[in-house]
C-alpha atoms as a PDB file:
ATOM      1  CA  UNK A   1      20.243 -21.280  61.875  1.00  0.00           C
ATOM      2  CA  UNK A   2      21.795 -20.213  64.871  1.00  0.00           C
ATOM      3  CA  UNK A   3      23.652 -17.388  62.839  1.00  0.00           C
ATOM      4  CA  UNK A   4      20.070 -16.131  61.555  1.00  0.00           C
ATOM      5  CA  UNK A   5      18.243 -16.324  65.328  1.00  0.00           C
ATOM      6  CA  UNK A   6      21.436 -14.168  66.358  1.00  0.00           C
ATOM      7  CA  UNK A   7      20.776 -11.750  63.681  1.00  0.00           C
ATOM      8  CA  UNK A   8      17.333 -11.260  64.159  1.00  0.00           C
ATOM      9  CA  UNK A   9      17.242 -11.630  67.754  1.00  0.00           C
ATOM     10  CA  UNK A  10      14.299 -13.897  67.926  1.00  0.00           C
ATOM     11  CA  UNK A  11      14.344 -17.902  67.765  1.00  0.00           C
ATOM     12  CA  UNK A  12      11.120 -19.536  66.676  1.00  0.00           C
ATOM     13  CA  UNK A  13       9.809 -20.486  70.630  1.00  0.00           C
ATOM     14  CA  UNK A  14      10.249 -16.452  71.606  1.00  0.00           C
ATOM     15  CA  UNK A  15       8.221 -15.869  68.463  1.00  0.00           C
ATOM     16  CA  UNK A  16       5.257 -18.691  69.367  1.00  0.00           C
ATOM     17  CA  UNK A  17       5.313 -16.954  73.079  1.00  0.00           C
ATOM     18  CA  UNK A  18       4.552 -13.890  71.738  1.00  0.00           C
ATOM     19  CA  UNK A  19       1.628 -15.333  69.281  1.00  0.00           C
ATOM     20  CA  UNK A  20       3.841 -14.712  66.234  1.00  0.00           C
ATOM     21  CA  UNK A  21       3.045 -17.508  64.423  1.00  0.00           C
ATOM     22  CA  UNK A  22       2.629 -17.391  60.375  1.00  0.00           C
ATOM     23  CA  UNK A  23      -1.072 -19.102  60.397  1.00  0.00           C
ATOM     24  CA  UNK A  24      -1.945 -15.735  62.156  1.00  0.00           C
ATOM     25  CA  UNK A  25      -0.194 -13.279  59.634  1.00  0.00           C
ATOM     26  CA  UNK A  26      -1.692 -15.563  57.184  1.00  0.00           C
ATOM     27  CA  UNK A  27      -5.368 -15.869  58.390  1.00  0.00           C
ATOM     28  CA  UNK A  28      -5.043 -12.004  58.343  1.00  0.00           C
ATOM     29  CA  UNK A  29      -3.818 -11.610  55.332  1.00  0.00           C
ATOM     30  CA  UNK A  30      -6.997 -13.646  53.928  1.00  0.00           C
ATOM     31  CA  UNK A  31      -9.010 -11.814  55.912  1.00  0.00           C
ATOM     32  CA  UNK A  32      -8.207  -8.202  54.389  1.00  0.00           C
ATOM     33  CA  UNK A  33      -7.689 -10.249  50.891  1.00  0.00           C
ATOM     34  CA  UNK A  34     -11.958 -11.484  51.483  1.00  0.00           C
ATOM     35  CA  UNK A  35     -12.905  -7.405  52.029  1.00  0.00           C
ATOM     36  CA  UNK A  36     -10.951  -6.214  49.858  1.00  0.00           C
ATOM     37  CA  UNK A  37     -12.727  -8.159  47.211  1.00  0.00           C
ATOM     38  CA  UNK A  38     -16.311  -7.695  49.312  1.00  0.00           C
ATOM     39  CA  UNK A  39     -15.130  -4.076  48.800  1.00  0.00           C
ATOM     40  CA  UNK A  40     -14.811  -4.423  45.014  1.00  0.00           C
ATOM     41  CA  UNK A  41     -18.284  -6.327  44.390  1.00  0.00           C
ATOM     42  CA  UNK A  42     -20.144  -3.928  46.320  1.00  0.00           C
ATOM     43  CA  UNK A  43     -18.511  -1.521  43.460  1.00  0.00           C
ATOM     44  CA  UNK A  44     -18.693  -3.524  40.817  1.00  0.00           C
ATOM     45  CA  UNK A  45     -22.427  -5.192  40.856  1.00  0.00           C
ATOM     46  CA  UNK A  46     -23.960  -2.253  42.741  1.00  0.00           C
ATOM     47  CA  UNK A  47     -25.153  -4.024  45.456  1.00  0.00           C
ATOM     48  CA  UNK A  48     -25.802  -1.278  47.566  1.00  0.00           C
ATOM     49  CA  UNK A  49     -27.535   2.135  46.982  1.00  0.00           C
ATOM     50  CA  UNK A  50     -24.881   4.924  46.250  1.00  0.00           C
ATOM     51  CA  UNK A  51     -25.611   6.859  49.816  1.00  0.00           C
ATOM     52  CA  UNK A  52     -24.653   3.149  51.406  1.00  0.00           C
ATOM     53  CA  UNK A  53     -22.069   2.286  49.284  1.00  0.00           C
ATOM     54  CA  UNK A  54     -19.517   5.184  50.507  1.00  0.00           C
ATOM     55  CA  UNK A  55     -20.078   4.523  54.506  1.00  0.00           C
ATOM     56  CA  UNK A  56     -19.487  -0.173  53.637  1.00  0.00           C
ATOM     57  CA  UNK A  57     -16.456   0.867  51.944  1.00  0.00           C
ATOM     58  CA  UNK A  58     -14.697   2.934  55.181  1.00  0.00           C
ATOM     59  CA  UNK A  59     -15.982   0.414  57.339  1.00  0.00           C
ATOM     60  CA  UNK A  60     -14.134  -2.490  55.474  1.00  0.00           C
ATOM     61  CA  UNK A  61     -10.935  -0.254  54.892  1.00  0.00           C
ATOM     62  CA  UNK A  62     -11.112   0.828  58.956  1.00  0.00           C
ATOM     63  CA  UNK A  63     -10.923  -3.169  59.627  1.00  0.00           C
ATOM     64  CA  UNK A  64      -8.256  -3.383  57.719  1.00  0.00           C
ATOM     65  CA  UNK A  65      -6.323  -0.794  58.775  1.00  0.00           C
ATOM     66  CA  UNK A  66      -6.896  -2.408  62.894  1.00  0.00           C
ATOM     67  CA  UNK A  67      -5.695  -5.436  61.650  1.00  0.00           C
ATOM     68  CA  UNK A  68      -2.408  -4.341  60.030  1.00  0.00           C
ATOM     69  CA  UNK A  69      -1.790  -2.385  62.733  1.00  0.00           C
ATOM     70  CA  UNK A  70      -2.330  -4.776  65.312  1.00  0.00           C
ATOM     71  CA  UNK A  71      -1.192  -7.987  62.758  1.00  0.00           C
ATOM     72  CA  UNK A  72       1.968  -6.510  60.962  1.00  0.00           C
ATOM     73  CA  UNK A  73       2.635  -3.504  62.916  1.00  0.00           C
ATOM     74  CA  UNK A  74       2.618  -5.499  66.286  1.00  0.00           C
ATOM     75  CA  UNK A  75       0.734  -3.402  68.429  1.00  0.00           C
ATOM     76  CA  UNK A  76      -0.927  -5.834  70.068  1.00  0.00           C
ATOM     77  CA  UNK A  77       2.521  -6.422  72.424  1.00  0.00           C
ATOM     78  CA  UNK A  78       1.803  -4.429  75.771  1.00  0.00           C
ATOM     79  CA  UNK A  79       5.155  -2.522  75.268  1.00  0.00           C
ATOM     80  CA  UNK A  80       3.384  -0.252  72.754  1.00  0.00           C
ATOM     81  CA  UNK A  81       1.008   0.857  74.638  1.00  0.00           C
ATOM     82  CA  UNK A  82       2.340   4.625  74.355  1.00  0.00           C
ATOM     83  CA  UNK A  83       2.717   4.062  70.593  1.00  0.00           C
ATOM     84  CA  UNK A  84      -0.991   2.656  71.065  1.00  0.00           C
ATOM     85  CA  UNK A  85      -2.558   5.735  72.812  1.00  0.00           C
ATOM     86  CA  UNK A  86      -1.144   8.106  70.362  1.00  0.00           C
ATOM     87  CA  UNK A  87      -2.317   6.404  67.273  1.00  0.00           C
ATOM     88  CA  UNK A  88      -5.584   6.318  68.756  1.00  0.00           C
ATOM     89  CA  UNK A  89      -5.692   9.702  69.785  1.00  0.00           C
ATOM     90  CA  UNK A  90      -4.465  10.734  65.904  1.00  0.00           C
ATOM     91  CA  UNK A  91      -7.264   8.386  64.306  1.00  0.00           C
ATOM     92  CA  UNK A  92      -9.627   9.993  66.705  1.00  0.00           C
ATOM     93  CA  UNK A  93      -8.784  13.714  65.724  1.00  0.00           C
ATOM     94  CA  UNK A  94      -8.693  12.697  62.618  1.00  0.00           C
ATOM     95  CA  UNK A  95     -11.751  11.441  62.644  1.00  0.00           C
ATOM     96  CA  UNK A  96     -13.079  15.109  64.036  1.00  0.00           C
ATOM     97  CA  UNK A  97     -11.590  16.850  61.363  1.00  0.00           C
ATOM     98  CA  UNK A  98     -13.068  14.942  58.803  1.00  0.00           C
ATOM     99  CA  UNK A  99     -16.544  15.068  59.844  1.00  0.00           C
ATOM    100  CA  UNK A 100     -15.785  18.957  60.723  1.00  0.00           C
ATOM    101  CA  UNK A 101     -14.792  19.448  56.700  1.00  0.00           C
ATOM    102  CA  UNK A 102     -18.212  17.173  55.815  1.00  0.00           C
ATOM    103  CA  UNK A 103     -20.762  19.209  57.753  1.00  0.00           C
ATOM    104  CA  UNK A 104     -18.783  22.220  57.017  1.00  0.00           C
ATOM    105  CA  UNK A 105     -20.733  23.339  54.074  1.00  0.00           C
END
C-alpha cells in the first residue's frame, strides 16, 4: 500500500481533504446516468413539443458537461483557477459563435 500511495502521490486522508471521496464521483456519476436517461424519454415518448425538445436536451448535456468538469476533471481545486477562466472564456465564445451561425440566416 505504501508502494501504491508513493506512486500515485496521494494517500487516502490527502484525498478526503481535498473532497475526493468515491460517494462523490459516484453520486455524480448517477446523476449524469438519471439525465442521460431523462434525456432519452423526452426522445423517446415525445414528451415535449419538437421546438422544446432541442433547447431540454442542451440544458441536460450543459449539466453534464459542469459536472465532469468540475467531478472528474477536478476543477473545483483553487489551483485551476487559470485553467478555470479559460475554459469559461472558450464555452462563452463558443457560445457566441453558435448563436451567431443560428440567427445568421
Amino acid at each position: 500500500m505504501a508502494q501504491l500511495e508513493k506512486a500515485t502521490g496521494k494517500s487516502e486522508m490527502a484525498r478526503e481533504a481535498h473532497g475526493e471521496t468515491t460517494g462523490k464521483y459516484l453520486l455524480s456519476f448517477l446523476w449524469m446516468l438519471l439525465m442521460t436517461v431523462v434525456s432519452f424519454v423526452l426522445v423517446g415518448m415525445n414528451l415535449l413539443p419538437s421546438h422544446l425538445l432541442l433547447p431540454a436536451i442542451l440544458f441536460l448535456a450543459a449539466i453534464q458537461v459542469v459536472l465532469q468538469l468540475f467531478t472528474f476533471m477536478h476543477l473545483d481545486f483553487k489551483w485551476y483557477l487559470t485553467a478555470s477562466i479559460f475554459m469559461g472564456g472558450g464555452c462563452i465564445v463558443a457560445a457566441t459563435a453558435i448563436v451567431a451561425m443560428v440567427f445568421w440566416v
